[in-house]
C-alpha atoms as a PDB file:
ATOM      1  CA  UNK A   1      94.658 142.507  74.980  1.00  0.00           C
ATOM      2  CA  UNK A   2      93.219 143.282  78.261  1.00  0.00           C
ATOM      3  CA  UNK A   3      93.129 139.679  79.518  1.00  0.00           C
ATOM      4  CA  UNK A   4      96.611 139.068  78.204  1.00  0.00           C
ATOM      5  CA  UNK A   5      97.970 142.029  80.078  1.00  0.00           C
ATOM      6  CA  UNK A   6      96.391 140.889  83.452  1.00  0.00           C
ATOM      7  CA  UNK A   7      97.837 137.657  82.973  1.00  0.00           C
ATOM      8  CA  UNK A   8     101.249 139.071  82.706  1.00  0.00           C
ATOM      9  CA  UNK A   9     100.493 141.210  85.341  1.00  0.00           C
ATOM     10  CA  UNK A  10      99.573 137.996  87.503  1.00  0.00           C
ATOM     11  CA  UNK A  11     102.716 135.820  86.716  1.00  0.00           C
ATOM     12  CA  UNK A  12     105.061 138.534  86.940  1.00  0.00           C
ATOM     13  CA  UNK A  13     105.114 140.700  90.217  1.00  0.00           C
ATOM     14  CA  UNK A  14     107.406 143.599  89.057  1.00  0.00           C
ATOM     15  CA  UNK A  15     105.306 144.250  86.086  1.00  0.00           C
ATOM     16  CA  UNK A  16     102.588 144.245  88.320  1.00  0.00           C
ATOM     17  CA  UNK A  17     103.855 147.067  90.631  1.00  0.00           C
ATOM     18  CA  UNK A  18     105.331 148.880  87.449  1.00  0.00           C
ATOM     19  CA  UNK A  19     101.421 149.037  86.214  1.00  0.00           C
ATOM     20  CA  UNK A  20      99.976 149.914  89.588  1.00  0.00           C
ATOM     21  CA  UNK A  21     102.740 152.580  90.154  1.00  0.00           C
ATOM     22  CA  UNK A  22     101.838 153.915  87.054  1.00  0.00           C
ATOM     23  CA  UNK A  23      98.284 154.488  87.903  1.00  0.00           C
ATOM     24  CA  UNK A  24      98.878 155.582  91.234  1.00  0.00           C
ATOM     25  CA  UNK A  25     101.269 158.425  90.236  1.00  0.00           C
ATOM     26  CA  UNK A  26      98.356 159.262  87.379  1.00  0.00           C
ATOM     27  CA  UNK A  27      95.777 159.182  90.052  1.00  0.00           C
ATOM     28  CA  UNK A  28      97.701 161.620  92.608  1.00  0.00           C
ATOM     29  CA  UNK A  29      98.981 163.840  89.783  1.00  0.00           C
ATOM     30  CA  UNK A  30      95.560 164.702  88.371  1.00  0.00           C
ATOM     31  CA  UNK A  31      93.845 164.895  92.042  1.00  0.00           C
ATOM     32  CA  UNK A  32      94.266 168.338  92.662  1.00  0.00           C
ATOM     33  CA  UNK A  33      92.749 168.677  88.937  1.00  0.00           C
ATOM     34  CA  UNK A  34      89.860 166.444  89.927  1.00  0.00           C
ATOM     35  CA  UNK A  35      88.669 168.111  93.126  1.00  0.00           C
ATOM     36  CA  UNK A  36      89.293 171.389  91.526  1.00  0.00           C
ATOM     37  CA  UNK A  37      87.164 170.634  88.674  1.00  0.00           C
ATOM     38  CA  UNK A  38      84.393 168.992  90.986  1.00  0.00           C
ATOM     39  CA  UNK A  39      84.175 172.126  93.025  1.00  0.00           C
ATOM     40  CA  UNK A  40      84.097 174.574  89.740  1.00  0.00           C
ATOM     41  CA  UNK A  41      81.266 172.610  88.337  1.00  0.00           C
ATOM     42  CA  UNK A  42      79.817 171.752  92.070  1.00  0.00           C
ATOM     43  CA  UNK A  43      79.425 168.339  90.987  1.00  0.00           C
ATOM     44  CA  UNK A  44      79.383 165.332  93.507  1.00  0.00           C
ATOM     45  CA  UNK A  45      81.943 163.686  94.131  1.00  0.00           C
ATOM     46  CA  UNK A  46      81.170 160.113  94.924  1.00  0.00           C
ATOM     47  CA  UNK A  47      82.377 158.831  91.682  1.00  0.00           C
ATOM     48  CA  UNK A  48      86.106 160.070  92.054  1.00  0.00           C
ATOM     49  CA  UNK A  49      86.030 158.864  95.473  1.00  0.00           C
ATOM     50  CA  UNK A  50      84.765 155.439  94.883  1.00  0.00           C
ATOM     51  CA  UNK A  51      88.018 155.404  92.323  1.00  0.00           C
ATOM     52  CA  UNK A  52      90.317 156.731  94.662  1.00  0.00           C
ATOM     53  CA  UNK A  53      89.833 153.912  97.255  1.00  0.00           C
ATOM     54  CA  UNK A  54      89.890 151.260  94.927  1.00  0.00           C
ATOM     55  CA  UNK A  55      93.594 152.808  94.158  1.00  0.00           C
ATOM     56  CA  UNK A  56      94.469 153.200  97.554  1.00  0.00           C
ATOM     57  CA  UNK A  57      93.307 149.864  98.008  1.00  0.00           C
ATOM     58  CA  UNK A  58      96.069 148.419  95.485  1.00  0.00           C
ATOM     59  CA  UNK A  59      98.388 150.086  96.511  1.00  0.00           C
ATOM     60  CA  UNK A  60      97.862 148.645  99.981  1.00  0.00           C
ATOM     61  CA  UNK A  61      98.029 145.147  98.547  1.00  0.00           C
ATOM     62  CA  UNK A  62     100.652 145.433  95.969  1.00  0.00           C
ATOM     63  CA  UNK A  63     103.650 148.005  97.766  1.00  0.00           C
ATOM     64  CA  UNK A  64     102.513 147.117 101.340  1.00  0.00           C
ATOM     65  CA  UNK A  65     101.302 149.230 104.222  1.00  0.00           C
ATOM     66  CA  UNK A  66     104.484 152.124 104.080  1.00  0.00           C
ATOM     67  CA  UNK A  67     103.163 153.163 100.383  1.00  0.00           C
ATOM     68  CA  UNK A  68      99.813 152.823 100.974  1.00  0.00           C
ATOM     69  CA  UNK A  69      99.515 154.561 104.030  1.00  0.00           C
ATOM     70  CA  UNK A  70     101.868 157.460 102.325  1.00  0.00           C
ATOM     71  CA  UNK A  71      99.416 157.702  99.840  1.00  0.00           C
ATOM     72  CA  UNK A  72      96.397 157.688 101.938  1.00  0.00           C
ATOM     73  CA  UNK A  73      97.899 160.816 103.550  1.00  0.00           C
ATOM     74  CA  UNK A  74      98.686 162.425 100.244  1.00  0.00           C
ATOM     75  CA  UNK A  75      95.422 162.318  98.597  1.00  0.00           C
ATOM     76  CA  UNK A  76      93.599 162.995 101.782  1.00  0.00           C
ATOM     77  CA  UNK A  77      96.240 166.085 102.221  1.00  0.00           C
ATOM     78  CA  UNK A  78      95.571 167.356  98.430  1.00  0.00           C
ATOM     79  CA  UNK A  79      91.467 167.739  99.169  1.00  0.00           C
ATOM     80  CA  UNK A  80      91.428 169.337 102.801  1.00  0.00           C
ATOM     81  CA  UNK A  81      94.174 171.916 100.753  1.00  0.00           C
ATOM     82  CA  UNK A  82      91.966 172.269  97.816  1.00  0.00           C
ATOM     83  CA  UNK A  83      88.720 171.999 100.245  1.00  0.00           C
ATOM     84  CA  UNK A  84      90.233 174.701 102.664  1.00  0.00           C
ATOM     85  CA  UNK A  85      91.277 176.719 100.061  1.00  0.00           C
ATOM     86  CA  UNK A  86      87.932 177.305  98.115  1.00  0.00           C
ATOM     87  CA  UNK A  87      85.244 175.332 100.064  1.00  0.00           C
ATOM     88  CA  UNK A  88      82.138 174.333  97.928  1.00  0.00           C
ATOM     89  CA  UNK A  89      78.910 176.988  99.379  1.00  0.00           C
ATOM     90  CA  UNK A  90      76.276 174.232  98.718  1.00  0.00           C
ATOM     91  CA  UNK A  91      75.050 172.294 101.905  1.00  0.00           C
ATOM     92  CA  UNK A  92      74.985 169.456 100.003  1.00  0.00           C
ATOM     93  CA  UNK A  93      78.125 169.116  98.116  1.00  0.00           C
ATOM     94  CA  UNK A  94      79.680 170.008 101.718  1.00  0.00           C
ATOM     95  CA  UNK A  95      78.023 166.810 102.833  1.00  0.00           C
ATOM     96  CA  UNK A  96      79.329 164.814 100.473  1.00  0.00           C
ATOM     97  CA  UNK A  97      82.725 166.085 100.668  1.00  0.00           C
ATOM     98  CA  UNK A  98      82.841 165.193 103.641  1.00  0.00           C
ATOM     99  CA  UNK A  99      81.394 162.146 104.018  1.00  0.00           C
ATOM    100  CA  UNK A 100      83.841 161.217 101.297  1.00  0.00           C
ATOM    101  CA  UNK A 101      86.668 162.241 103.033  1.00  0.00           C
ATOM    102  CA  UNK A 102      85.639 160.330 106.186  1.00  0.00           C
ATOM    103  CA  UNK A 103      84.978 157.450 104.215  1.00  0.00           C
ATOM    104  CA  UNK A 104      88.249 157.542 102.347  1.00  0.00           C
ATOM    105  CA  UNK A 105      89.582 157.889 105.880  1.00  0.00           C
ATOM    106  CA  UNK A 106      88.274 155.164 107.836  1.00  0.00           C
ATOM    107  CA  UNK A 107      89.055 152.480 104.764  1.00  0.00           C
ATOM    108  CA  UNK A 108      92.501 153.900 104.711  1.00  0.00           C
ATOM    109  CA  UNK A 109      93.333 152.626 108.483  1.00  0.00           C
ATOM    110  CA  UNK A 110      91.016 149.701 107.680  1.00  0.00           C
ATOM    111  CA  UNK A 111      93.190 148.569 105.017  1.00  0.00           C
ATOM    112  CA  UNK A 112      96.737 149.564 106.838  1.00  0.00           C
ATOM    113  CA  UNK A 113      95.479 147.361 110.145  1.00  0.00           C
ATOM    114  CA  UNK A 114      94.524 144.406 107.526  1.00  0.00           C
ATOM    115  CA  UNK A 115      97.467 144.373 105.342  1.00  0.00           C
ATOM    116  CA  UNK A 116      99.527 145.315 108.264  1.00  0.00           C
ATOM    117  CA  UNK A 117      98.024 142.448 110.382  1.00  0.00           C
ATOM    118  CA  UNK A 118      98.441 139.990 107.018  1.00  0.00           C
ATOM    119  CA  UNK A 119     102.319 141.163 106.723  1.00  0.00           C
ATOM    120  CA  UNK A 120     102.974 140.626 110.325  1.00  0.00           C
ATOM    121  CA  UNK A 121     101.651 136.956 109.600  1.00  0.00           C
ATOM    122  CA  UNK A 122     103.538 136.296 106.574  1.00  0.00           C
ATOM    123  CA  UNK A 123     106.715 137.490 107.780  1.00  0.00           C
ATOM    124  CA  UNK A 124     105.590 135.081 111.187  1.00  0.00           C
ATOM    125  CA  UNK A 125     104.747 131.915 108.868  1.00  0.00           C
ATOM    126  CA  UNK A 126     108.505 132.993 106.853  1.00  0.00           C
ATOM    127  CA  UNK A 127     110.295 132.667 110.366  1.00  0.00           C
ATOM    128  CA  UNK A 128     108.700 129.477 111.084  1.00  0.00           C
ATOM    129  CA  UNK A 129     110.135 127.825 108.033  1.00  0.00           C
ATOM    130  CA  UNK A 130     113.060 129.314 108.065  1.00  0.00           C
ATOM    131  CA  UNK A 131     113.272 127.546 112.117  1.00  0.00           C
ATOM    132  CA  UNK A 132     111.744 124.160 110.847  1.00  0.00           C
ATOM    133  CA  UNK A 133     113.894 123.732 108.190  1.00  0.00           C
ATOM    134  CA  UNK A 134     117.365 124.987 110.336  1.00  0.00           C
ATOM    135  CA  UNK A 135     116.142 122.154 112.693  1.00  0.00           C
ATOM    136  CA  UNK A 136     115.822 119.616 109.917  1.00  0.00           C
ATOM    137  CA  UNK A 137     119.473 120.391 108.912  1.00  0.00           C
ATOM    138  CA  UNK A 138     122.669 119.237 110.290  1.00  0.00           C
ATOM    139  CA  UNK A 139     124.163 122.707 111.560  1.00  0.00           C
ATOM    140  CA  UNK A 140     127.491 122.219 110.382  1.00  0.00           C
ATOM    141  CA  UNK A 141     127.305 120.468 106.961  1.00  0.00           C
ATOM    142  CA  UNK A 142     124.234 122.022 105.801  1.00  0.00           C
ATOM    143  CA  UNK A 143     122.324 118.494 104.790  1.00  0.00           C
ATOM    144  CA  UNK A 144     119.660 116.681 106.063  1.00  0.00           C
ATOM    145  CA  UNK A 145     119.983 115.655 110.095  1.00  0.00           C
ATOM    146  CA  UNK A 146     119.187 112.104 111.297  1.00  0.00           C
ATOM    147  CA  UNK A 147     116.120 112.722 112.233  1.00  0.00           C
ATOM    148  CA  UNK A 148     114.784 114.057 108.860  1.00  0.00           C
ATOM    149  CA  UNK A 149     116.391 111.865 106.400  1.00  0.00           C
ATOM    150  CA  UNK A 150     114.776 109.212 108.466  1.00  0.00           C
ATOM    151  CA  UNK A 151     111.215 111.027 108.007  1.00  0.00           C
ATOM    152  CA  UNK A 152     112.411 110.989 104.443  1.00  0.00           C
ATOM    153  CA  UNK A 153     113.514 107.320 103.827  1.00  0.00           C
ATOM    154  CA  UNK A 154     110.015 106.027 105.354  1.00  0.00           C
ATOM    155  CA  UNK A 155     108.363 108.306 102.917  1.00  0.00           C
ATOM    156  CA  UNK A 156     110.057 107.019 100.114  1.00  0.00           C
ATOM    157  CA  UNK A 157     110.009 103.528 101.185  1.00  0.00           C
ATOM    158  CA  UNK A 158     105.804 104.081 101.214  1.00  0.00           C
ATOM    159  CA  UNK A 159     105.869 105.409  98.029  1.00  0.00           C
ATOM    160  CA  UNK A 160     107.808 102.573  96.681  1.00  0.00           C
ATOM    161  CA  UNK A 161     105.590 100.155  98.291  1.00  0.00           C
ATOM    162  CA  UNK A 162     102.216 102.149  97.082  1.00  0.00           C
ATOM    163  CA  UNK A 163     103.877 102.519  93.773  1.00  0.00           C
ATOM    164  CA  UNK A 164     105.868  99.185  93.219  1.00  0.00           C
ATOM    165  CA  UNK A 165     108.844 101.192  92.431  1.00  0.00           C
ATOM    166  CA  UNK A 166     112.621 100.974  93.802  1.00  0.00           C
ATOM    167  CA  UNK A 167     114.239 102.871  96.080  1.00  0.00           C
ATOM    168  CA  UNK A 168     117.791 102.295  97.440  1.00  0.00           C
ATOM    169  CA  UNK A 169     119.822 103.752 100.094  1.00  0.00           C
ATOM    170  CA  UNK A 170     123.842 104.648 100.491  1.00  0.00           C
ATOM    171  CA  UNK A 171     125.575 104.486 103.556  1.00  0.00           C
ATOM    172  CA  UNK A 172     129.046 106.167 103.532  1.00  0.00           C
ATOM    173  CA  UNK A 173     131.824 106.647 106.149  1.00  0.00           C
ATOM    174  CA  UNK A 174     134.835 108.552 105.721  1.00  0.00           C
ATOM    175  CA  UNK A 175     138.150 106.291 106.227  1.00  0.00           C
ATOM    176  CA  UNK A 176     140.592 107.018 108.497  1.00  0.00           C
ATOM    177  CA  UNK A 177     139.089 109.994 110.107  1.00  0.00           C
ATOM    178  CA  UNK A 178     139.511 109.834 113.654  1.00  0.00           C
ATOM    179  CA  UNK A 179     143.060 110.268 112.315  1.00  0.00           C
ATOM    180  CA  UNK A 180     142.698 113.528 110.506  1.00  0.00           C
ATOM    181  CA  UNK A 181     141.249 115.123 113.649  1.00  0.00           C
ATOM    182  CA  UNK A 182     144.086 113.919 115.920  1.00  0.00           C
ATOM    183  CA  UNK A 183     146.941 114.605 113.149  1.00  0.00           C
ATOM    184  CA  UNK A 184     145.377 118.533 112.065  1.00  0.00           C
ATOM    185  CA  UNK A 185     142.369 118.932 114.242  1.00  0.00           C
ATOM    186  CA  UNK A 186     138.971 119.376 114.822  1.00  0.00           C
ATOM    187  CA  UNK A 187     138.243 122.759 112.755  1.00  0.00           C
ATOM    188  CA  UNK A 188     139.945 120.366 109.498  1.00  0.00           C
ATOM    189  CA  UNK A 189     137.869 117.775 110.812  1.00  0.00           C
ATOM    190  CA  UNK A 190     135.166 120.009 110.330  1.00  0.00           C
ATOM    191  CA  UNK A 191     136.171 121.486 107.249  1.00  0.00           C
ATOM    192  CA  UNK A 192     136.262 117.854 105.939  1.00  0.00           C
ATOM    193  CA  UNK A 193     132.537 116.826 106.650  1.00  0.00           C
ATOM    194  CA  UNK A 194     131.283 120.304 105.024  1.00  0.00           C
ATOM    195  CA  UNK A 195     133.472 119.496 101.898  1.00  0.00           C
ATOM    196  CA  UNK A 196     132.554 115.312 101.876  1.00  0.00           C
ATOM    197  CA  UNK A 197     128.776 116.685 101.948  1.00  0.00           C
ATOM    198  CA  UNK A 198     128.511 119.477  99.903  1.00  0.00           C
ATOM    199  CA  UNK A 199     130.480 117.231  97.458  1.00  0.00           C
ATOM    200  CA  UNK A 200     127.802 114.136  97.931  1.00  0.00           C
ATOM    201  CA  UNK A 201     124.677 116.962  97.308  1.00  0.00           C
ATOM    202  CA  UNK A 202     126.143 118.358  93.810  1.00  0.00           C
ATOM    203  CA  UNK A 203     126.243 114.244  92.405  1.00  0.00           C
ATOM    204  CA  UNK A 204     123.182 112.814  93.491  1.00  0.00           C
ATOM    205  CA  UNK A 205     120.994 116.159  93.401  1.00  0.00           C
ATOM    206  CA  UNK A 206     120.940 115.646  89.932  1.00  0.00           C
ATOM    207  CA  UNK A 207     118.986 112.112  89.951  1.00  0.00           C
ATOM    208  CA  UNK A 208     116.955 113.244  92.683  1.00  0.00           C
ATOM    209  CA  UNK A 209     119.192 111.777  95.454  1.00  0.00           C
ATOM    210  CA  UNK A 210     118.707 113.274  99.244  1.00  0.00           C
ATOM    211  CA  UNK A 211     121.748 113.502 101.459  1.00  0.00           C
ATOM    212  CA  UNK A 212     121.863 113.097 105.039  1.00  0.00           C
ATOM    213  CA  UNK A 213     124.360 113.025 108.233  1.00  0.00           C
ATOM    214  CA  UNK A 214     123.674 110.348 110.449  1.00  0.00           C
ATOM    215  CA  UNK A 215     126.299 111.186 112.788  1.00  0.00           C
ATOM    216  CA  UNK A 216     129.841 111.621 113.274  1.00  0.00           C
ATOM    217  CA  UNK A 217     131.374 111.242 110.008  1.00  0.00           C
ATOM    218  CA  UNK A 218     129.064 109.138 108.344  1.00  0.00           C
ATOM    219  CA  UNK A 219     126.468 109.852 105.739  1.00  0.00           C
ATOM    220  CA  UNK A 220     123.533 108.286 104.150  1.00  0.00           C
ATOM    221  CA  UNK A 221     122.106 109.156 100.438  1.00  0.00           C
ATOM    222  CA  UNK A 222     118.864 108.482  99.658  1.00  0.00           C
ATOM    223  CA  UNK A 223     117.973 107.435  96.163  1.00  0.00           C
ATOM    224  CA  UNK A 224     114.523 107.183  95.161  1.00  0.00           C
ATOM    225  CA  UNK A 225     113.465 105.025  92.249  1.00  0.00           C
ATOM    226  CA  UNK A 226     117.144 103.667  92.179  1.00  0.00           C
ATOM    227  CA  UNK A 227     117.435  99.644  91.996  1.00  0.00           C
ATOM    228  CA  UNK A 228     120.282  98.554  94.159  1.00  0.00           C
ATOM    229  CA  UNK A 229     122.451  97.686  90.696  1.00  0.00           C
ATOM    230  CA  UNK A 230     122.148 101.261  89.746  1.00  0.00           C
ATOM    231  CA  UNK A 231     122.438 102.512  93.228  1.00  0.00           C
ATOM    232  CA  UNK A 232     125.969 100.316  92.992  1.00  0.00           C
ATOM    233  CA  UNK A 233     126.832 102.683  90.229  1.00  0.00           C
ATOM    234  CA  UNK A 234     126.101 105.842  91.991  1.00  0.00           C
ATOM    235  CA  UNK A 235     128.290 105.126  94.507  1.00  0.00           C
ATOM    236  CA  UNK A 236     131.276 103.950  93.033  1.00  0.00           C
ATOM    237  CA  UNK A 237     131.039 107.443  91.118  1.00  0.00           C
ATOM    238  CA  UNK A 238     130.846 108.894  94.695  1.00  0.00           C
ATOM    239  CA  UNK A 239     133.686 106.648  96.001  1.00  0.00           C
ATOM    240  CA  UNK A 240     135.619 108.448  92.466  1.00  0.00           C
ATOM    241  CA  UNK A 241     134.838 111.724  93.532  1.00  0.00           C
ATOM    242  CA  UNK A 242     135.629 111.939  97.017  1.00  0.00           C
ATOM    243  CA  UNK A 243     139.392 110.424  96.536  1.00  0.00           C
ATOM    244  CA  UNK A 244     139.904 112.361  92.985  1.00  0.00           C
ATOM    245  CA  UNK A 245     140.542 115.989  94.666  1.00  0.00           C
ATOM    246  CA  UNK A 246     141.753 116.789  98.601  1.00  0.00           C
ATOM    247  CA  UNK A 247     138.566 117.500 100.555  1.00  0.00           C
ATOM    248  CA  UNK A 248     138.909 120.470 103.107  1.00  0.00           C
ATOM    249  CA  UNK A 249     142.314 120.294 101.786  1.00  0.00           C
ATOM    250  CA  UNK A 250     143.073 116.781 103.115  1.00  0.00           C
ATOM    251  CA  UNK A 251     143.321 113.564 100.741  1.00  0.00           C
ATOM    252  CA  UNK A 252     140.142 111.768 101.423  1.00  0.00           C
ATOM    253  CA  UNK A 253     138.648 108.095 101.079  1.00  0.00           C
ATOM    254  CA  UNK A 254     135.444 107.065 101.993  1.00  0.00           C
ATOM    255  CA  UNK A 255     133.712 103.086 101.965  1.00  0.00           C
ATOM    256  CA  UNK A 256     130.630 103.008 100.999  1.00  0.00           C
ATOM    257  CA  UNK A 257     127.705 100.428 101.292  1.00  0.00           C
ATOM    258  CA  UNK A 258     124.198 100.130  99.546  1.00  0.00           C
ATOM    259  CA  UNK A 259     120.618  98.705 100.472  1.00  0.00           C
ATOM    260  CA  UNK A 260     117.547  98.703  98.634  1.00  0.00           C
ATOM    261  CA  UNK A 261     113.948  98.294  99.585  1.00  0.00           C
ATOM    262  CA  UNK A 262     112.682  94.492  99.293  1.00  0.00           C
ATOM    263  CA  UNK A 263     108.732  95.498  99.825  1.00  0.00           C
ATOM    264  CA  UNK A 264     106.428  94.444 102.253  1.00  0.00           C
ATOM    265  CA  UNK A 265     108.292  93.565 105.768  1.00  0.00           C
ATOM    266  CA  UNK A 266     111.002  95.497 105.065  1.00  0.00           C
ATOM    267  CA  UNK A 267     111.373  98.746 107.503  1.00  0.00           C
ATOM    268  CA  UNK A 268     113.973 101.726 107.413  1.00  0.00           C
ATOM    269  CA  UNK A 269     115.888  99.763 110.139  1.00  0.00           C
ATOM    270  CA  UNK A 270     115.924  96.808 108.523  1.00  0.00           C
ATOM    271  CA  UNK A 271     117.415  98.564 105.206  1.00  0.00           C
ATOM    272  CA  UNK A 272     119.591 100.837 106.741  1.00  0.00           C
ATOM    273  CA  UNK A 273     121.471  97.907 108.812  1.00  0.00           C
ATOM    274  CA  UNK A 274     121.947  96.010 105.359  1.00  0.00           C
ATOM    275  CA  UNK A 275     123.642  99.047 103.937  1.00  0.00           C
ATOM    276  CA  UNK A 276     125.755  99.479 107.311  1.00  0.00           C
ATOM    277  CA  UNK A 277     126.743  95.631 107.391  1.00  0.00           C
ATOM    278  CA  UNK A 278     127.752  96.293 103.648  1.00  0.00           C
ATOM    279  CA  UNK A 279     129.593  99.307 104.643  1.00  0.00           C
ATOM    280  CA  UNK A 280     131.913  97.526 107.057  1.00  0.00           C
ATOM    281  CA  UNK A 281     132.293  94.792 104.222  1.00  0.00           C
ATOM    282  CA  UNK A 282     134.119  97.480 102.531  1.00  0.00           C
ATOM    283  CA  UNK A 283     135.824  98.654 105.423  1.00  0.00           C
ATOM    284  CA  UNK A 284     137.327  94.836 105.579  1.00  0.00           C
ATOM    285  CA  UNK A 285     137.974  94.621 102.280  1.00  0.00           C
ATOM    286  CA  UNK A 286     140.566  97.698 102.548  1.00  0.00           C
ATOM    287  CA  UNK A 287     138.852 100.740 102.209  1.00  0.00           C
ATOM    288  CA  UNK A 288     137.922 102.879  99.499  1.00  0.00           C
ATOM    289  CA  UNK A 289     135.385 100.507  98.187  1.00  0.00           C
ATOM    290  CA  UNK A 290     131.592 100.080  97.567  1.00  0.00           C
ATOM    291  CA  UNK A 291     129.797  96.487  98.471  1.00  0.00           C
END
């Protein structure tokens, strides 16, 4: 039961600071009790000490410096009050108390300046990959920029190669859209891209697809594990999707053009001008199409 309980406790952080609240508000509620009783009986109080900081020390670690050092103060507060109040006459137990309460003391800023010093890191490392990502995403479409869906076609592609496995990619520009800035401009222009890529991301996130804006208004999809015949499919389904409902409020069309990894000697380059040359083979062929 015990073991099953600290497992919960483990997986699930609320329950976690549920339990540990519990104890805490236990521990503070019968501390007054506790010294009280020590001093009555003028027994020494290492024991209730030694308990104390092992408290204070979870409740460091599990509600963060603000509680814990609140509840540092408190208990340390309670015993100079009850101390003050009716101080213990033996030599000794005064030794103890105090030593105790210096102790208690000293591990209480100990453990603020190393949770404190371990928050200010986490919330540092947090910031970091909140910055690293924002820089791997186009600002205004919210996908992948050119520079990281290239880091992530050459990791594919090595997979694929480690792994013998396919991996395809879908190059996709928007038809016609130089004219839909000049006829309602730039802000529907922009409107457009967001709407073309959030669109792309909700069908191929499914199959594990990874979207991407290579610039302007085109945009490649990266399908790993996808043979070019099924990577065909996808994007004809794409091609059905983008012209079935106005994007940004606009009728849209889009030509799309697929590549797929032919092993050793082939490169991201390589692949990606396949796909582009097929692209403009659907451009020629009318528009709205897939080759």
């Amino acid at each position: 039961m015990t073991l099953s309980a600290g497992l919960i406790c483990l997986y699930r952080p609320d329950t976690l600071k549920i339990v540990v609240g519990i104890l805490l508000a236990l521990t503070m509620f019968s501390l007054p009790i506790e010294v009280r009783w020590h001093i009555d009986h003028r027994a020494v109080p290492m024991n209730m000490f030694v308990w104390l900081m092992v408290y204070l020390l979870c409740a460091y670690v599990v509600f963060g410096t603000r509680v814990g050092g609140i509840l540092n103060a408190v208990s340390l507060g309670i015993m100079l009050l009850a101390l003050v109040s009716d101080p213990p006459t033996m030599p000794m137990l005064v030794s103890s108390w105090l030593t105790g309460l210096i102790v208690l003391s000293v591990l209480g800023v100990l453990g603020y300046s190393i949770i404190h010093f371990i928050e200010i890191n986490l919330l540092l490392h947090a910031q970091d990959n909140v910055r690293l990502r924002a820089a791997r995403l186009d600002a205004l479409t919210g996908v992948y920029g050119r520079g990281a869906i290239e880091e992530e076609l050459k990791r594919s592609m090595h997979t694929a190669r480690e792994a013998n496995t396919a991996v395809s990619i879908v190059v996709t520009d928007i038809d016609h859209f130089k004219s839909v800035n000049d006829l309602h401009g730039h802000m529907a222009g922009d409107d457009v891209l967001r709407a073309v890529a959030k669109c792309l991301r909700r069908n191929v996130r499914r199959i594990g697809g990874v979207v991407g804006r290579w610039g302007g208004e085109e945009f490649v999809v990266l399908l790993p594990g996808i043979s070019r015949t099924d990577a065909l499919v996808v994007a004809e389904q794409l091609r059905r999707e983008l012209s079935a409902v106005p994007l940004g409020g606009l009728p849209i069309t889009a030509s799309f053009g697929v590549a797929a990894y032919r092993g050793t000697g082939d490169s991201p380059e390589k692949m990606f001008s396949r796909a582009d040359l097929a692209m403009y083979e659907a451009k020629r062929a009318g528009r709205n199409a897939v080759r």
